[in-house]
N, C-alpha and C. Protein backbone atom coordinates (compact mmCIF):
# COMPACT_ATOMS: atom_id res chain seq x y z
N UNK A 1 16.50 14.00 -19.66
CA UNK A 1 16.21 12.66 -19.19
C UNK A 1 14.70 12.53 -19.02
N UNK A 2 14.20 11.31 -19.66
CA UNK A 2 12.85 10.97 -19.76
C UNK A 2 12.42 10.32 -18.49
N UNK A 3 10.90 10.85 -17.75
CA UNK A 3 10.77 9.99 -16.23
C UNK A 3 10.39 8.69 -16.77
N UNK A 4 10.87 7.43 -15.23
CA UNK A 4 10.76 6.20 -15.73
C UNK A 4 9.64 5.55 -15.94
N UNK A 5 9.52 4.79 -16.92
CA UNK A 5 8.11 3.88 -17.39
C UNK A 5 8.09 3.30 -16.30
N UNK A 6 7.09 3.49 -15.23
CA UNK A 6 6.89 2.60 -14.15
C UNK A 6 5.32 2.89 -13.79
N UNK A 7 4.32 2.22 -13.61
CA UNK A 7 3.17 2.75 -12.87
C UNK A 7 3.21 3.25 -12.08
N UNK A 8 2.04 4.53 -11.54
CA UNK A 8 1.63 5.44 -10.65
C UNK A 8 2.00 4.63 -9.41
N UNK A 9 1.16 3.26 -8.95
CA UNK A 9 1.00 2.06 -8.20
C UNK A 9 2.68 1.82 -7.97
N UNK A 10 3.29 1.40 -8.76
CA UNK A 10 4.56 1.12 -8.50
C UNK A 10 5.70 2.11 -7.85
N UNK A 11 5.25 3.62 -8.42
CA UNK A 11 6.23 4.93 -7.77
C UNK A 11 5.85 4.83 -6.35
N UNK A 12 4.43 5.20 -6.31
CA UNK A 12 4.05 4.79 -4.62
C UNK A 12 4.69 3.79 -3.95
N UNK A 13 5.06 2.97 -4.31
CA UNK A 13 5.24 2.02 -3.54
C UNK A 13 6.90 2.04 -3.48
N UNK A 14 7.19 2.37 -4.41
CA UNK A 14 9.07 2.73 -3.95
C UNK A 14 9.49 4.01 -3.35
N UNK A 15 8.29 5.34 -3.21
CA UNK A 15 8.59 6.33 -2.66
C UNK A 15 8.88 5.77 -1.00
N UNK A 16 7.60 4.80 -1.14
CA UNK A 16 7.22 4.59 0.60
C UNK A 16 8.27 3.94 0.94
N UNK A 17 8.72 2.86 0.23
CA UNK A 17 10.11 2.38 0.68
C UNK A 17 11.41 2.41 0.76
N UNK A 18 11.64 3.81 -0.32
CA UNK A 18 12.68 4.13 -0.17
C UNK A 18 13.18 5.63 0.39
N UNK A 19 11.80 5.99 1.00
CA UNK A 19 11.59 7.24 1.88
C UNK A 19 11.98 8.49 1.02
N UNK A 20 11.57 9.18 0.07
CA UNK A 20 12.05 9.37 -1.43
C UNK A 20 10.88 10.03 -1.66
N UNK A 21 10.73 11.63 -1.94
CA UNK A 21 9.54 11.97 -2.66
C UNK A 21 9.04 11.57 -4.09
N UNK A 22 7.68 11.24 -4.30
CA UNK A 22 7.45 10.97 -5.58
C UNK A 22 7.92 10.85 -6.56
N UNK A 23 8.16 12.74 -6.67
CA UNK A 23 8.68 13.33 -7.81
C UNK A 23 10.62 12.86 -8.05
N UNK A 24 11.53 12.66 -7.05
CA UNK A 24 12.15 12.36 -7.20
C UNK A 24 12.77 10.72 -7.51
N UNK A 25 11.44 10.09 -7.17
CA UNK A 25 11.59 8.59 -7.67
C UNK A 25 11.05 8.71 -9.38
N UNK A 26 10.42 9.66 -9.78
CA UNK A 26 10.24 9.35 -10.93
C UNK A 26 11.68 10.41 -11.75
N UNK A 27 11.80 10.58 -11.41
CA UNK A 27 13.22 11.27 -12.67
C UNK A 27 14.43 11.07 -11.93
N UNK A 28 14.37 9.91 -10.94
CA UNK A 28 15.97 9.44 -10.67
C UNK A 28 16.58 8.51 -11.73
N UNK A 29 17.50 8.20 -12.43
CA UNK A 29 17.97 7.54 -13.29
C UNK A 29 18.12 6.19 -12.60
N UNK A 30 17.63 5.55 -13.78
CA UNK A 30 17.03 3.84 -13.78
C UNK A 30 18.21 2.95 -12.96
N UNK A 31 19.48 3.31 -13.18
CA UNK A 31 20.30 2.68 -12.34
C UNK A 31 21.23 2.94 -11.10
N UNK A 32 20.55 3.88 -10.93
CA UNK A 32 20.66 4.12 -9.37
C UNK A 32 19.83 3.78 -8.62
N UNK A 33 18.06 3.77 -9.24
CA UNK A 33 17.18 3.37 -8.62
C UNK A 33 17.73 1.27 -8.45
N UNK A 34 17.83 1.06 -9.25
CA UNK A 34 18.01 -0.63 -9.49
C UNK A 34 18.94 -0.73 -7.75
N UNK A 35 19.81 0.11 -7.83
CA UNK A 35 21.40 -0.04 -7.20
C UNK A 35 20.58 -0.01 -5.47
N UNK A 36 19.62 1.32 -5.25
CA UNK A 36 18.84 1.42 -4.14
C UNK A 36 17.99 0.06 -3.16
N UNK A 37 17.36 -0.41 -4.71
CA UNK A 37 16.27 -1.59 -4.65
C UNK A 37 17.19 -2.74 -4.27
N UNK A 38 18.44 -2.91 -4.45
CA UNK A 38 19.12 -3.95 -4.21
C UNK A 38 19.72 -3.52 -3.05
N UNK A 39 19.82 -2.52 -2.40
CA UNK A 39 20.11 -2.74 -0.91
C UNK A 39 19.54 -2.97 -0.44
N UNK A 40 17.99 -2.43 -0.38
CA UNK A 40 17.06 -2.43 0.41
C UNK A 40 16.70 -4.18 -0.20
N UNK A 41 16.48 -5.30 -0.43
CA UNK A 41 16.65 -6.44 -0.92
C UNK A 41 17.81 -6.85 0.50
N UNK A 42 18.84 -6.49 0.24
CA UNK A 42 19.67 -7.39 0.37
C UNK A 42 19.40 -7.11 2.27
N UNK A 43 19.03 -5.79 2.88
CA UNK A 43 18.91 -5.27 3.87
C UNK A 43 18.01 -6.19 4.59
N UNK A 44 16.98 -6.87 4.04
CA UNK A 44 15.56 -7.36 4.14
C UNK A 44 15.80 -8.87 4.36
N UNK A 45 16.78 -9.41 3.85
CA UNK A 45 17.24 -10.30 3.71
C UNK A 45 17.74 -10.86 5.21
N UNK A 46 18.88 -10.01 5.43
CA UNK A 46 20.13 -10.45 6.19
C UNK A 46 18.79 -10.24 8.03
N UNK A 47 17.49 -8.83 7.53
CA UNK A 47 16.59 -9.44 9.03
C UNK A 47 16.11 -10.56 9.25
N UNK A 48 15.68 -11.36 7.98
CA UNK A 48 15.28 -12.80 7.86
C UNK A 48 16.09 -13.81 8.57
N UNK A 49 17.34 -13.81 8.26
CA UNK A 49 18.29 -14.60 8.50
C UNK A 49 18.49 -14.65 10.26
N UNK A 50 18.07 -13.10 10.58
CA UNK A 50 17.96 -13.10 12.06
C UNK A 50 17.15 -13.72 12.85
């Protein structure tokens, strides 16, 4: 498995948010990462609503 086309800028910024070392945000498979990003979305959401 090839790590994901994503910028340096962009891994940082999903390690930090998804509390996730680097290295494992870059060779997690693309749709689990998607599946993550949409909780944390939907998580973000429902504080708004509060």
């Amino acid at each position: 498995m090839k790590p994901l086309q994503i910028s340096a800028k962009t891994a940082l910024m999903l390690s930090k948010k998804l509390n996730v070392p680097l290295e494992q945000i870059m060779h997690m498979p693309q749709h689990i990462l998607i599946k993550k990003l949409m909780e944390i979305s939907e998580e973000e959401e429902t504080k708004k609503e509060e």
